[in-house]
Protein backbone atom coordinates (compact mmCIF):
# COMPACT_ATOMS: atom_id res chain seq x y z
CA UNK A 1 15.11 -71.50 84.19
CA UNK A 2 12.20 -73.47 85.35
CA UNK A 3 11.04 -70.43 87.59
CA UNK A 4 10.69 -68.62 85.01
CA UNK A 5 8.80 -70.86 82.95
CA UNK A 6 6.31 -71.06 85.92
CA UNK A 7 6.06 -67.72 86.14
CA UNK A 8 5.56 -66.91 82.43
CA UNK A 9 2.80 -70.00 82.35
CA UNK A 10 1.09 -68.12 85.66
CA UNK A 11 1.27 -65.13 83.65
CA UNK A 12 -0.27 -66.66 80.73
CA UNK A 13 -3.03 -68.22 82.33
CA UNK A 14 -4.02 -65.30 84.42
CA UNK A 15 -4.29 -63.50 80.93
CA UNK A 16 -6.01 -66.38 79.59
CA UNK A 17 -9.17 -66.29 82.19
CA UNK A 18 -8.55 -62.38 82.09
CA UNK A 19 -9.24 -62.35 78.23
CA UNK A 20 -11.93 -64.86 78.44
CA UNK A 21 -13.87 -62.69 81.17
CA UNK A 22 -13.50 -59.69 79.07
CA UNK A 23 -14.82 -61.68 75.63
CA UNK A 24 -17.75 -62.98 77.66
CA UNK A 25 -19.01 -59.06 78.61
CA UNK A 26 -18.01 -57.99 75.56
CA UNK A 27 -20.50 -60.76 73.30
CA UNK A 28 -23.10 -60.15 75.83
CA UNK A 29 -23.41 -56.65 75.54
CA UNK A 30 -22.88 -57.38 71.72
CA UNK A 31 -25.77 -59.66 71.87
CA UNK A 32 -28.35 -57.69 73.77
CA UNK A 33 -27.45 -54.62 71.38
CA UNK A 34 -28.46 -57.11 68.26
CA UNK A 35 -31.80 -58.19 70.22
CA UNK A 36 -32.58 -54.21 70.61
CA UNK A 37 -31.55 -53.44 67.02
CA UNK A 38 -33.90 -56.67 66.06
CA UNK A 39 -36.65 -54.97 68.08
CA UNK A 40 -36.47 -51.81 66.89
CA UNK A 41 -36.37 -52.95 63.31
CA UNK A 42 -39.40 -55.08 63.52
CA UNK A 43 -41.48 -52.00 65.01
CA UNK A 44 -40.39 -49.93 61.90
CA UNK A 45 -41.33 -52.74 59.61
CA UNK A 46 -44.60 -52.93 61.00
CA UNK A 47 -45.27 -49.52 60.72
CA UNK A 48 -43.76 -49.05 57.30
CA UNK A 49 -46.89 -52.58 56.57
CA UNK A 50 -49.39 -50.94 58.10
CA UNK A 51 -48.67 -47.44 55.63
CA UNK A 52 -48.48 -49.51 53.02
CA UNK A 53 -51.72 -50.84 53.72
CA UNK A 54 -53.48 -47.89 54.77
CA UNK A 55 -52.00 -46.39 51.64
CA UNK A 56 -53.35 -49.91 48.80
CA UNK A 57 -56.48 -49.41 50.67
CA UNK A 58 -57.13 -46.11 49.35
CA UNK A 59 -55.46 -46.42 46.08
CA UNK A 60 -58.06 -49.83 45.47
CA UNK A 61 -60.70 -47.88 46.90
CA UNK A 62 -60.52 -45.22 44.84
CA UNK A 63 -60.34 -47.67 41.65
CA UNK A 64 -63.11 -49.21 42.16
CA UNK A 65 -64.93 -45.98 42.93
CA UNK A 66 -63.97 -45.24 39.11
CA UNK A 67 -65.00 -48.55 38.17
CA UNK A 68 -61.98 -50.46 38.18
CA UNK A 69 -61.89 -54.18 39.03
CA UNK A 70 -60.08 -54.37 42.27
CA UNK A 71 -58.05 -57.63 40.49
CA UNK A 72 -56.90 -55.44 37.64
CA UNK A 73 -55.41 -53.59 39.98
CA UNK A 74 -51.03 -54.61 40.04
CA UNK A 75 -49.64 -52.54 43.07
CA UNK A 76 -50.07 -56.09 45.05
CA UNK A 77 -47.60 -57.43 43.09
CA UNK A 78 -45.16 -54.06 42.71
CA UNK A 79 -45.79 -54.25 46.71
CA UNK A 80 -44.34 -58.17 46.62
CA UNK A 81 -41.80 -57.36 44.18
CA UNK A 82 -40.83 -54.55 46.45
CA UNK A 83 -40.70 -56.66 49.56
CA UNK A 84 -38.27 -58.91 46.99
CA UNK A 85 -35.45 -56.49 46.96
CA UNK A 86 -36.76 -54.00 44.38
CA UNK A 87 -39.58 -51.81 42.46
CA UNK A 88 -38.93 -50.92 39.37
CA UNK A 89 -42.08 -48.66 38.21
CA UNK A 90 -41.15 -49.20 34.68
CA UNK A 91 -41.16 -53.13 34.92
CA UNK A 92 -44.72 -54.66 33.92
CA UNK A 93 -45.63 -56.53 36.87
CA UNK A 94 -45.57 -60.31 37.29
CA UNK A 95 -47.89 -62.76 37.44
């Protein structure tokens, strides 16, 4: 009986180390996947910014061009309620 007890403790702690190998690949590769997916989001973000501005640059300079005040102007603040978690166009927009 206490040969097979060493045995079956062998056994476990081969599959022990074996598991723990495999778990350390596995949360590496998980890891360096995230940092990609964290890269590729913050290139998209900044492009998706820079339309945005390109796009409030026109819009203001087109207001002012008929005269509008460049401060009466609210898609600043639909453009920080946006970056919030929502833009309603219906909603006045905050002060």
């Amino acid at each position: 009986m206490d040969w097979f007890n060493a045995v079956d403790a062998t056994y476990r702690s081969d599959f022990k180390d074996l598991f723990d190998t495999s778990f350390g690949r596995l949360e590496a590769i998980l890891d360096s996947r995230l940092v990609q997916f964290e890269a590729k989001l913050d290139r998209r973000l900044v492009d998706i910014e820079a339309k945005w501005d390109k796009l409030f640059a026109g819009l203001k300079r087109g207001c002012s061009r008929r005269g509008l005040a460049p401060s009466s102007f609210p898609l600043q603040q639909y453009r920080v309620a946006q970056a919030a978690g929502g833009l309603d166009l219906l909603d006045e927009p905050r002060v």
